[in-house]
C-alpha atoms as a PDB file:
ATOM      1  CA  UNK A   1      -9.167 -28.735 -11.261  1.00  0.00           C
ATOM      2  CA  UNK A   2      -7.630 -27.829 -14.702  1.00  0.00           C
ATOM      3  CA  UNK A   3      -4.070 -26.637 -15.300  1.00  0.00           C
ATOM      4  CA  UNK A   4      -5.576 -23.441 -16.452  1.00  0.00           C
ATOM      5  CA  UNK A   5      -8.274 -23.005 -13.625  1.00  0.00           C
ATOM      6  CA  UNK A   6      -4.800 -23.127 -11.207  1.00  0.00           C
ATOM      7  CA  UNK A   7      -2.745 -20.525 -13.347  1.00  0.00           C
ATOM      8  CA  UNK A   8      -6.139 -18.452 -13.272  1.00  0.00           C
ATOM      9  CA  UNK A   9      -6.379 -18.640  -9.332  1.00  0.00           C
ATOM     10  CA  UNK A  10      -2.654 -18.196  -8.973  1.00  0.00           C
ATOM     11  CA  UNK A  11      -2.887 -14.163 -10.965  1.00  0.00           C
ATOM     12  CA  UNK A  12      -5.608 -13.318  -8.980  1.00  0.00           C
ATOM     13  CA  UNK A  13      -3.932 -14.151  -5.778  1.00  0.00           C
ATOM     14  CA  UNK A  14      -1.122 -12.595  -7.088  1.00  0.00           C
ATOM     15  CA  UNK A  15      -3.150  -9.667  -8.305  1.00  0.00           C
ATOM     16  CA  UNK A  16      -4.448  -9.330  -4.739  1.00  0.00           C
ATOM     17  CA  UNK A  17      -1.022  -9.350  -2.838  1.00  0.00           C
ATOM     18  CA  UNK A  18       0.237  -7.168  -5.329  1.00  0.00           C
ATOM     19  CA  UNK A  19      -2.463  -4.519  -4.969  1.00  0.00           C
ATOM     20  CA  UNK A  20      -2.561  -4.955  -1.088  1.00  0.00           C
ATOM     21  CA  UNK A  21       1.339  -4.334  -0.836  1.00  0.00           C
ATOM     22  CA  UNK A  22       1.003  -1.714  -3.034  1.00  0.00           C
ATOM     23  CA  UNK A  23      -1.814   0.262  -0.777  1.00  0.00           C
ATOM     24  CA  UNK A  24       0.114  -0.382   2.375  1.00  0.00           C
ATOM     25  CA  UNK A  25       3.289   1.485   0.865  1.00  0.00           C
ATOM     26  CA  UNK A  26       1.137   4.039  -0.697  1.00  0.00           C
ATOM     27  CA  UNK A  27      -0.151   4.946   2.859  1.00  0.00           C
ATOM     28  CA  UNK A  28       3.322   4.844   4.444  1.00  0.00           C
ATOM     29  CA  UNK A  29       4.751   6.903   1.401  1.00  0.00           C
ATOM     30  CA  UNK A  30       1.635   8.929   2.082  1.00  0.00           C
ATOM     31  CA  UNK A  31       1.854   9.355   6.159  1.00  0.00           C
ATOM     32  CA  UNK A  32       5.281  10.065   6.483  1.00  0.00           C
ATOM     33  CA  UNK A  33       5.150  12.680   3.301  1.00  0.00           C
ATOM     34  CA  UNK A  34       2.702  15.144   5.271  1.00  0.00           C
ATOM     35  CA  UNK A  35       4.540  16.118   7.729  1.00  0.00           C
ATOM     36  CA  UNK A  36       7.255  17.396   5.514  1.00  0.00           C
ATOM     37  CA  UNK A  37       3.843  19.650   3.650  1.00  0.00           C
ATOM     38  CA  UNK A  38       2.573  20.883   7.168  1.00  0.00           C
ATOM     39  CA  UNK A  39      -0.389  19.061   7.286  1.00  0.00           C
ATOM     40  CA  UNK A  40       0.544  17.956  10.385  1.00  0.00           C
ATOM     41  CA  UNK A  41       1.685  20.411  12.853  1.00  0.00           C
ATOM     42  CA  UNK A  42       0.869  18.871  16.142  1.00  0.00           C
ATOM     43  CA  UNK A  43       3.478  16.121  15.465  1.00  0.00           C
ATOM     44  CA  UNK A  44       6.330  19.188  14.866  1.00  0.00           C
ATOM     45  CA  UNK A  45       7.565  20.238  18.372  1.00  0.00           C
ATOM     46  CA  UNK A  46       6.962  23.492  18.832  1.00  0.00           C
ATOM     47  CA  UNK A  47       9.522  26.196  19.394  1.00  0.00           C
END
Protein backbone atom coordinates (compact mmCIF):
# COMPACT_ATOMS: atom_id res chain seq x y z
CA UNK A 1 0.00 0.00 0.00
CA UNK A 2 1.20 3.50 -1.16
CA UNK A 3 1.75 6.52 1.08
CA UNK A 4 -1.01 8.13 -0.82
CA UNK A 5 -3.51 5.10 -0.93
CA UNK A 6 -3.13 5.48 3.27
CA UNK A 7 -3.69 9.39 3.36
CA UNK A 8 -6.69 8.57 0.89
CA UNK A 9 -8.22 5.88 3.35
CA UNK A 10 -7.38 7.99 6.35
CA UNK A 11 -10.03 11.30 4.84
CA UNK A 12 -12.54 9.00 4.15
CA UNK A 13 -12.53 7.50 7.53
CA UNK A 14 -12.28 10.74 8.74
CA UNK A 15 -14.98 11.96 6.42
CA UNK A 16 -17.18 9.20 7.84
CA UNK A 17 -16.69 9.93 11.66
CA UNK A 18 -17.05 13.38 10.92
CA UNK A 19 -20.40 13.08 9.15
CA UNK A 20 -21.64 10.38 11.68
CA UNK A 21 -20.84 12.75 14.74
CA UNK A 22 -22.27 15.36 13.02
CA UNK A 23 -25.87 13.45 12.43
CA UNK A 24 -25.91 12.23 15.98
CA UNK A 25 -25.70 15.97 17.32
CA UNK A 26 -27.99 17.13 14.67
CA UNK A 27 -30.66 14.69 16.10
CA UNK A 28 -29.96 15.60 19.74
CA UNK A 29 -29.92 19.42 18.76
CA UNK A 30 -33.03 18.35 16.90
CA UNK A 31 -34.97 16.17 19.79
CA UNK A 32 -34.44 18.28 22.55
CA UNK A 33 -35.39 21.61 20.32
CA UNK A 34 -39.14 20.36 19.81
CA UNK A 35 -40.29 20.40 22.82
CA UNK A 36 -39.47 24.00 23.35
CA UNK A 37 -41.84 24.47 19.57
CA UNK A 38 -44.77 22.25 20.98
CA UNK A 39 -44.37 19.51 18.86
CA UNK A 40 -44.37 17.51 21.63
CA UNK A 41 -47.01 17.96 24.13
CA UNK A 42 -47.36 14.61 25.72
CA UNK A 43 -43.83 15.00 27.21
CA UNK A 44 -45.11 18.65 28.93
CA UNK A 45 -46.97 17.73 32.19
CA UNK A 46 -50.10 18.89 32.04
CA UNK A 47 -51.66 21.45 34.32
Amino acid sequence: MTTHEMYYLILVLAAFCGLGVFLVVETIVYRRSLPRIGYLPHDKPHP
